[in-house]
Each structure stands twice: as structure tokens, then as C-alpha cells.
Protein backbone atom coordinates (compact mmCIF):
# COMPACT_ATOMS: atom_id res chain seq x y z
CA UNK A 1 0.00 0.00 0.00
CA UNK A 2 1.06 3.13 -0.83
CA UNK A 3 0.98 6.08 1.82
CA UNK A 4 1.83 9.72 1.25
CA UNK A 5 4.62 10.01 4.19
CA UNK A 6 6.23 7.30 6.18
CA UNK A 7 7.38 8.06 9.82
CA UNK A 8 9.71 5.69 11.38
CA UNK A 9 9.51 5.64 15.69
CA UNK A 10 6.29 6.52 17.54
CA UNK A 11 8.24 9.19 20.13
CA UNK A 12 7.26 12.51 20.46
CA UNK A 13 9.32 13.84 17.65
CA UNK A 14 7.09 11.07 15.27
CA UNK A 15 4.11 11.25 16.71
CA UNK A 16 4.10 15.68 16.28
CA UNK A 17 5.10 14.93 12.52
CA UNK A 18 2.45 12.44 11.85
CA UNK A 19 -0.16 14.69 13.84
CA UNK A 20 1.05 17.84 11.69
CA UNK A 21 1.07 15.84 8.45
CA UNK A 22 -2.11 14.20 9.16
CA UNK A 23 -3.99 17.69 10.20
CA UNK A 24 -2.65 18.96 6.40
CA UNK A 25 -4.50 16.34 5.22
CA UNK A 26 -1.64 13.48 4.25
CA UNK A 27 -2.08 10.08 4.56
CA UNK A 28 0.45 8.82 7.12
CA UNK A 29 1.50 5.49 8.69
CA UNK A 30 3.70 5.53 11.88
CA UNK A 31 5.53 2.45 12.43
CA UNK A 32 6.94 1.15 15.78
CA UNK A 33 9.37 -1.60 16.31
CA UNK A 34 7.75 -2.07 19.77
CA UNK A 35 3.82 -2.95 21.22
CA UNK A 36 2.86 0.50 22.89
CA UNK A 37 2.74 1.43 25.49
CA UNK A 38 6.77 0.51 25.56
CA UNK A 39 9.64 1.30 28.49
CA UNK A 40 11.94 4.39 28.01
CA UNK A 41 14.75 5.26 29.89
CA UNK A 42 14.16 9.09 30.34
CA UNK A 43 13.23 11.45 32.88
CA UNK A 44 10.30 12.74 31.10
CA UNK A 45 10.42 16.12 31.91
CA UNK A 46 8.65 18.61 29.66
CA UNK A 47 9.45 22.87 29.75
CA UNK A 48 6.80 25.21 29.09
CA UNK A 49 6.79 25.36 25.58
CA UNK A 50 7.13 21.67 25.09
CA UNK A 51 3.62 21.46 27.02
CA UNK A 52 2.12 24.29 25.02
CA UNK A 53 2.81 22.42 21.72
CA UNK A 54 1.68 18.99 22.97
CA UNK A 55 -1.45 20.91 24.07
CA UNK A 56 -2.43 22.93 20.86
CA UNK A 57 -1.48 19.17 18.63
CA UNK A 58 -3.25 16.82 21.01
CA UNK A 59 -5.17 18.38 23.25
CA UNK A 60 -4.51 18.18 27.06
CA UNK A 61 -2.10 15.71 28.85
CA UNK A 62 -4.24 13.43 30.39
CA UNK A 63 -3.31 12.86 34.28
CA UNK A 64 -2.55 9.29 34.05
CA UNK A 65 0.46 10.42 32.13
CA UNK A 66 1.87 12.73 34.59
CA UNK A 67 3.87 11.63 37.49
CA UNK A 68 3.80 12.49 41.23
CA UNK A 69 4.17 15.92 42.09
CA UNK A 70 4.19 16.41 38.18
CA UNK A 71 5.29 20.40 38.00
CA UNK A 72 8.65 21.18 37.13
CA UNK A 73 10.10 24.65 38.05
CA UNK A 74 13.35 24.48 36.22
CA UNK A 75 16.35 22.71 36.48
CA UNK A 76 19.28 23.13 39.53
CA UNK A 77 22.98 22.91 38.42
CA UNK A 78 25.19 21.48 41.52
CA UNK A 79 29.13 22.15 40.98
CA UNK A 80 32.01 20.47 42.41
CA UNK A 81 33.02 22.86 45.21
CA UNK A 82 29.73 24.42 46.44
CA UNK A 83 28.39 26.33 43.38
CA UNK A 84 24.75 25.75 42.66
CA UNK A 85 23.13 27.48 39.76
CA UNK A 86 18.89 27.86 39.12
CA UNK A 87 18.06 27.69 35.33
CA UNK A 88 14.16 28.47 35.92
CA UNK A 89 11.60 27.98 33.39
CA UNK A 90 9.53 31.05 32.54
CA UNK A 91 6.73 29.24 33.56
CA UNK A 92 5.88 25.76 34.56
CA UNK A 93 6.95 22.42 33.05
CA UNK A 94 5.95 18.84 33.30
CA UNK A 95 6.80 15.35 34.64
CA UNK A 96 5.58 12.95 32.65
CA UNK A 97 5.96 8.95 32.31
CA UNK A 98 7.62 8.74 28.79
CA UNK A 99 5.71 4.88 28.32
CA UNK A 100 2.15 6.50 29.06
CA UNK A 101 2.68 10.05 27.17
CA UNK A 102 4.07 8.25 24.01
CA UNK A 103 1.34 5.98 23.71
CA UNK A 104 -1.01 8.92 24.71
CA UNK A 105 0.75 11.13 21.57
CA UNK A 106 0.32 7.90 19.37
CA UNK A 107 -3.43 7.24 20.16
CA UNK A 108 -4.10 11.16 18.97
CA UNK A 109 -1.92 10.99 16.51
CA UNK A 110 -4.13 10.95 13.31
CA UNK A 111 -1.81 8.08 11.30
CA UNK A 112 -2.52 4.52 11.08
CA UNK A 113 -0.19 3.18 13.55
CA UNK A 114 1.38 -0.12 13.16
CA UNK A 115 3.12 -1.50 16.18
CA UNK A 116 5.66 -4.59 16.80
CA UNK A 117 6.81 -3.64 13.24
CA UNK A 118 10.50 -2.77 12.63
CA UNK A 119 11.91 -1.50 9.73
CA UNK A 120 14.71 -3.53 8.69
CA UNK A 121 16.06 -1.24 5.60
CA UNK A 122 14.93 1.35 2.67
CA UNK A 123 15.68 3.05 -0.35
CA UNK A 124 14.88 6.19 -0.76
CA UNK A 125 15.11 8.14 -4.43
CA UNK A 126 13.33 11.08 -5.29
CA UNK A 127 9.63 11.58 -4.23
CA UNK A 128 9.68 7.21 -3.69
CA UNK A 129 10.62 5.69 -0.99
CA UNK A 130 10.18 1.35 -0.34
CA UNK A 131 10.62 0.67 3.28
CA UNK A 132 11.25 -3.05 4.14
CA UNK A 133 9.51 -4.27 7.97
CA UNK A 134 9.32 -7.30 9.69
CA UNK A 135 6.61 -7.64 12.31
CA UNK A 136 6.90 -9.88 15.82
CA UNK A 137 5.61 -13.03 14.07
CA UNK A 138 8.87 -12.28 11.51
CA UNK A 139 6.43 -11.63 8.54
CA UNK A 140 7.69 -8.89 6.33
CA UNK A 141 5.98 -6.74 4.26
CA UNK A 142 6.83 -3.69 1.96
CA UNK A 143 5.51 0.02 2.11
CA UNK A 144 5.88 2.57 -0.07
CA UNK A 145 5.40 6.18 0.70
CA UNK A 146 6.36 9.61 -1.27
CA UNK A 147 7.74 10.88 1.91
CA UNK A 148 10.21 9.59 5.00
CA UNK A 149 10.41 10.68 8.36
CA UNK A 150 12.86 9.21 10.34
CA UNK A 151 12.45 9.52 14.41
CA UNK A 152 14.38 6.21 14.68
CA UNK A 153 16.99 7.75 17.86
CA UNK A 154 20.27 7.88 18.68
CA UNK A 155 21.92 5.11 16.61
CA UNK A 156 19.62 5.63 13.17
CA UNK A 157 19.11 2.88 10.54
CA UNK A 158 17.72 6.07 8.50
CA UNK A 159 21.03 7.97 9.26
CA UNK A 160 23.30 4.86 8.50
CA UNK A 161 21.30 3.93 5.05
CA UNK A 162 21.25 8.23 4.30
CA UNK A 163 24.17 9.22 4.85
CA UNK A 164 26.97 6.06 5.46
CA UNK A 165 29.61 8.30 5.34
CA UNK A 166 28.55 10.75 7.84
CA UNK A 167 27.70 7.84 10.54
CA UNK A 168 30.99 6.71 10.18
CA UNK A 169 32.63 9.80 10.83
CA UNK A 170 30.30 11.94 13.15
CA UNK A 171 27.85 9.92 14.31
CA UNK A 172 29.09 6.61 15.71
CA UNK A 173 32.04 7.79 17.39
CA UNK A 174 29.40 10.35 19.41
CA UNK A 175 27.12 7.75 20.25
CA UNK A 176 27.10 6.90 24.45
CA UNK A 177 25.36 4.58 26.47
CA UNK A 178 23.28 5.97 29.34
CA UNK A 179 22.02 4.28 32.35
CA UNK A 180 18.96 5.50 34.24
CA UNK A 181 19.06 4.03 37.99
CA UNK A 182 15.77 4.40 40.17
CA UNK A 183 15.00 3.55 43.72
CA UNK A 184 13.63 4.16 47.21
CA UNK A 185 15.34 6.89 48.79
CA UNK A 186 15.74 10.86 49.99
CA UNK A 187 17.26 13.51 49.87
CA UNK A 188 17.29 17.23 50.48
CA UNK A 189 15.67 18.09 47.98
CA UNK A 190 12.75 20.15 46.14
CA UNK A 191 11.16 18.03 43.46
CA UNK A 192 9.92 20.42 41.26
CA UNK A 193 13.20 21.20 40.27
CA UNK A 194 15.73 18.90 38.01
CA UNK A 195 18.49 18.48 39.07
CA UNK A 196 21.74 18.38 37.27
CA UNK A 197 25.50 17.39 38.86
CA UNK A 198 28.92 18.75 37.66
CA UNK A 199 31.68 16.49 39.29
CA UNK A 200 35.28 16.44 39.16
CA UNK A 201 35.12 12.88 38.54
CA UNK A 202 32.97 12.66 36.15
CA UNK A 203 33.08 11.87 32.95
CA UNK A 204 29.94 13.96 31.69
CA UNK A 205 27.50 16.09 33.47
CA UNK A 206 25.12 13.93 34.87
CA UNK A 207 21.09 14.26 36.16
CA UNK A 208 19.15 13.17 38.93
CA UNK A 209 15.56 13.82 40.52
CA UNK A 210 13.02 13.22 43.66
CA UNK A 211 9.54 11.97 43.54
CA UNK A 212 7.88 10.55 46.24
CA UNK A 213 10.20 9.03 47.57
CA UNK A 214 11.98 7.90 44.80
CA UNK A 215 15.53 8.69 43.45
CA UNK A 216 16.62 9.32 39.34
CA UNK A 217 19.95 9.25 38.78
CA UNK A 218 21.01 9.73 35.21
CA UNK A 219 25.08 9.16 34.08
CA UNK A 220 26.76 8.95 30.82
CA UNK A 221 29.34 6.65 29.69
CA UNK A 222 32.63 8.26 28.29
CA UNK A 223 36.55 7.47 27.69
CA UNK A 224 35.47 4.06 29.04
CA UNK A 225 34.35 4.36 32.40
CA UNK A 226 31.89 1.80 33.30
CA UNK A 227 28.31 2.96 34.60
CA UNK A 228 28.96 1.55 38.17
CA UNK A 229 32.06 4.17 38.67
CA UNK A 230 30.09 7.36 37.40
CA UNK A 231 27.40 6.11 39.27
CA UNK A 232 29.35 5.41 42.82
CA UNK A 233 30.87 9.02 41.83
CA UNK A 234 27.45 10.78 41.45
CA UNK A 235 26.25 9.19 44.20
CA UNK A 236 28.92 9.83 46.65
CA UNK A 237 28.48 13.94 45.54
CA UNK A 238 24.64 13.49 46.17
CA UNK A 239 25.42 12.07 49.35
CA UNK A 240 27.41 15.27 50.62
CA UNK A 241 25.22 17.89 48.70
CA UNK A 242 22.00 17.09 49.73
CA UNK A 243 21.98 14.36 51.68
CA UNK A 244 20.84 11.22 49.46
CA UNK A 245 20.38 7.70 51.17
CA UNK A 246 19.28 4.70 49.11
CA UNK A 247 17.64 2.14 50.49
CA UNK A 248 16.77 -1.62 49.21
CA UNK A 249 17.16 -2.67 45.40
CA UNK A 250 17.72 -0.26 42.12
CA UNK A 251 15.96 -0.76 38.76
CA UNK A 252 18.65 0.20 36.03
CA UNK A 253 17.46 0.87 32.37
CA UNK A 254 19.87 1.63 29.41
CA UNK A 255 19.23 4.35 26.48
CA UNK A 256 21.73 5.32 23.69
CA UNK A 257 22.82 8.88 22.97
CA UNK A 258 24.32 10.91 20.39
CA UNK A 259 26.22 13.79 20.97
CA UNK A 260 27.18 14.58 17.48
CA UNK A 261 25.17 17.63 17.54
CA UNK A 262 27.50 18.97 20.74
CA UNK A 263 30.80 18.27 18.72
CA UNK A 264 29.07 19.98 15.84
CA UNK A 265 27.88 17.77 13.31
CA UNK A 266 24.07 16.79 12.90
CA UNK A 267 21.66 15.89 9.71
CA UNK A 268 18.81 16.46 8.76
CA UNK A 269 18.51 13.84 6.28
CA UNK A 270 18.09 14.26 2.42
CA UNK A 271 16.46 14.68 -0.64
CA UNK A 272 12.40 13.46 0.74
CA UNK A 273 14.09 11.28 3.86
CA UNK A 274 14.01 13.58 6.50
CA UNK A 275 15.69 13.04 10.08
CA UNK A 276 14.56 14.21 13.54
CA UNK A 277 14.68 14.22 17.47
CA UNK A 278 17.68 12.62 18.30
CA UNK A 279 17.69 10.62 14.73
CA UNK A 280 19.26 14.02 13.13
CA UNK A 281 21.70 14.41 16.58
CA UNK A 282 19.53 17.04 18.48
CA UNK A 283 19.85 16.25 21.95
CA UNK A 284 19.45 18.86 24.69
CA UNK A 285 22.82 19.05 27.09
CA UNK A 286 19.87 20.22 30.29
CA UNK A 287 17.62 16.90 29.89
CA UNK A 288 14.84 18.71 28.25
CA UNK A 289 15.07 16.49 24.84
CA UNK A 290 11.18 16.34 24.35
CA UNK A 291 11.02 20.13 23.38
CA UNK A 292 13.43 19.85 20.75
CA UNK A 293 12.01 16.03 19.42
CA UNK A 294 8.76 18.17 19.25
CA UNK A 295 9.88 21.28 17.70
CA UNK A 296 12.16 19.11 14.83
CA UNK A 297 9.00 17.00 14.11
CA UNK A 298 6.47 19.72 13.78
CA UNK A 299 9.21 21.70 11.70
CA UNK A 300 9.89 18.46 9.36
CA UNK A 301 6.13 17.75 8.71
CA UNK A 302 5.60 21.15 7.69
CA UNK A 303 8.64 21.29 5.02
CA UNK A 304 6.89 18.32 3.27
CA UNK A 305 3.44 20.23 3.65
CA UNK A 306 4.72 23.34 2.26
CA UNK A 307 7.17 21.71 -0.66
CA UNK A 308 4.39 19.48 -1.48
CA UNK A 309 3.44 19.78 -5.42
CA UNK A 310 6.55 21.53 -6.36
CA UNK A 311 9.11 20.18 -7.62
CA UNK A 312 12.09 20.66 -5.00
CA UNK A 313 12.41 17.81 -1.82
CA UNK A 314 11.57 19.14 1.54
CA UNK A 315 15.04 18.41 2.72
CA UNK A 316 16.01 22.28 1.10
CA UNK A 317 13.23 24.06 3.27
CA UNK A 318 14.02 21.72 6.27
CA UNK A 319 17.65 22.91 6.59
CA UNK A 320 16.02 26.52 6.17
């Protein structure tokens, strides 16, 4: 079956462009290698103007999506050495539990969504492109679409099959391996704030944050550290700043990165493939991600709306 745009991963950055594309009329299919709703390590947090856009695509965040003590002032920076920096929003944010909000921005999406189907390769020529999936049961199936849009994260198949030679030198050596680590706990702490942790030891900054009695702590994986030393490290800070204790068992959960865009290097695909969210290497050094997966969906579908019926691909007004 033929469909006018294609969008690959069913994330916020997807689900805006298949909502945008779909209000202009298109007709859209959103595939997602996994059955929604699906685990993701992330702290969910949402600023201001990342709600305002989910609000004016999909209406209002329903409160099953929204955590414990769900409003987000800002974000605190903690230095090695006693500095401690606010970075408040101009109004509030969000907490949100990414596995409920996704499927919540799929459901409203306005695309026929296909989940447990990943897509295994494409090609991609001008104004065609033939995607290859393969569902759970390991049937495949081909679909063809005019249009691509490729929310597909940190280490992209679209990237990789786009642009080879730009993987190989910008985005693979960029890519890191995160670990989220969650458990019973306090701390000294206000929860409406994010918190963020600049140690000496540390390999990257890393994040943390309190709700209800429950500890985040976020660390990234550099110059081959393993997670359990930048975690011991951040903890051990935590423990003097503000007083954490752990208690019991910790759920860990891992998530891949690409810091391209820091060194940078990003893309935003080409020709009618377009890239976005973390796909195209836009990932935000604070934690607050979900604005700019929003903002580079919603600016992606509308270069194909706007493009559409003349005779230039939308990758020229996307880069503009």
C-alpha cells in the first residue's frame, strides 16, 4: 500500500510529525518496532513550551500520564566545590511517564499506527521511498510512501542507510550509552526542580531527581568508564550535597545517545528522507530532549506540507 509520508519511531518527535502531516491532510502510517505502550529510559520532563505544543497538537495531557508531584520549576545545576546554579523555566513544566505520554501522543496521533513492526532497511530516491519491515511473528511486508520521516533515535538505521559516510565519521564515534538508575530513597531536595551534577570525577555532566520518595539518577558513559564508577561518583556527591540515602534494590534501564550535535555535526537527512529528534543528533545538554524532538517534528512535517506539489524535496526548506 502506498501512503503519502512514512514516519519511522512513535516518540514525540514522530508522533508531532504524523499529527502535523495528518492535520494537512496526508495520509500517514507511523511504524513502531515495539507494542505500545513501551519502556523508556528518560526522565520525562517537559518545559513550558514543550507542554504548550503537545497541548495545541493533542489536546490536554491526560493525568494518568503525569507523574507524582508532576510540575517542574526548572532545572538546579550542583558544581564540584559548592556552586549551585537555578536555570528556571519562565513558567511551569511537566513530569511525565515517557511509556504512558508516548502511547497517549500515538493514540491522537491521526496516522494509522502499526506497532511490533520494525523496519529492517529502505531506499529512498526522489519523491519514492520502499521501506522493508518485519513484524513480531517475523512476517515482512513492503511500504511505499512519497515521503520519509525518520524519528528512529540515537543510533539511526535512516542515518546509516542516508548518509553512510557521515555515521561513520560523526555519528558513531558520538554515540554513548546511558544508564537510568531508580530507587527508594531521599534527599534534600525540592522536586519540582531537576536536578543536574557537575563532578570532578565525572566523565559527563550527569542528572538526577526526587519523587515521592523515589531517586533518578542519570550518568553517561565516556573514555570508558563503566556505569557503576560514574554512578558510585554521582552518588557519593549526592550524598554530601544534599543528603541522598538509598535504600533496598535499584531498577537500572539503558538508552543510547548521540552527541554529534555537541561536537558539531548533525543531519537532517536528504532529498524526501528527513531526520529528527535525536535521529538528526539534536539532543538537549539540560535533559529537556522532548522540546526539541517536538519542535524538529512539527518543523519536518511542515517542510513536506509546504514543498508538497513543487518540484524541490523538503530536505532544502528543512535545513532553512
Amino acid at each position: 500500500m502506498h501512503y503519502d509520508v512514512a514516519v519511522i519511531g512513535a516518540g514525540p518527535a514522530g508522533c508531532m510529525s504524523a499529527r502535523t502531516l495528518s492535520d494537512a491532510g496526508f495520509k500517514v502510517l507511523l511504524l513502531e518496532r515495539e507494542r505500545m505502550p513501551r519502556d523508556k529510559a528518560c526522565g520525562g520532563f517537559l518545559s513550558p513550551r514543550a507542554v504548550r505544543m503537545v497541548e495545541e497538537s493533542f489536546g490536554p495531557i491526560p493525568s494518568s500520564c503525569l507523574v507524582d508531584a508532576p510540575e517542574m520549576r526548572g532545572a538546579r545545576l550542583l558544581c564540584e566545590g559548592g556552586g549551585e546554579y537555578e536555570l528556571p523555566f519562565s513558567s511551569p513544566g511537566l513530569a511525565v511517564d515517557r511509556s504512558r505520554f508516548d502511547a497517549f501522543l500515538a493514540s491522537g496521533c491521526g496516522a494509522e499506527v502499526r506497532e511490533g513492526r520494525a523496519v529492517e532497511g529502505f531506499t529512498a530516491v526522489r519523491f519514492h521511498v520502499r521501506l522493508k519491515t518485519t513484524g513480531v511473528e517475523g512476517r515482512e511486508e513492503e511500504v511505499e510512501s512519497t515521503y520519509l520521516v525518520a524519528a528512529d533515535g540515537a543510533d539511526s538505521l535512516a542515518l546509516r542507510l542516508l548518509r553512510p559516510e557521515f555515521h561513520r565519521l560523526y555519528a558513531a564515534p558520538h554515540l554513548e550509552r546511558g544508564m537510568l538508575v531508580t530507587g527508594e530513597g531521599e534527599a534534600d531536595w525540592d522536586e519540582r526542580w531537576m536536578g543536574l551534577a557537575l563532578t570532578r570525577e565525572g566523565s559527563a555532566p550527569a542528572s538526577f531527581f526526587v519523587r515521592g520518595g523515589r531517586i533518578g539518577m542519570a550518568v553517561n558513559l565516556r573514555g570508558g568508564r563503566g556505569w557503576r564508577e560514574e554512578l558510585e561518583n554521582l552518588q557519593a556527591f549526592l550524598s554530601r550535597r544534599v543528603g541522598l540515602v538509598l535504600r533496598g534494590g535499584v531498577v537500572r534501564s539503558a538508552a543510547l545517545r548521540n552527541r554529534m550535535a555537541a561536537a558539531g555535526h548533525y543531519s537532517l537527512g536528504a532529498g524526501c528522507a528527513l531526520l529528527v529528534g535525536e535521529a538528526a543528533g539534536l539532543v538537549d545538554p539540560w535533559g529537556f530532549g522532548i522540546r526539541l524532538a517536538l519542535e524538529s517534528g512539527r518543523t519536518a512535517a511542515a517542510a513536506i506540507a509546504d514543498s508538497a506539489g513543487e518540484n524541490i524535496t523538503p530536505h532544502l526548506r528543512y535545513r532553512y
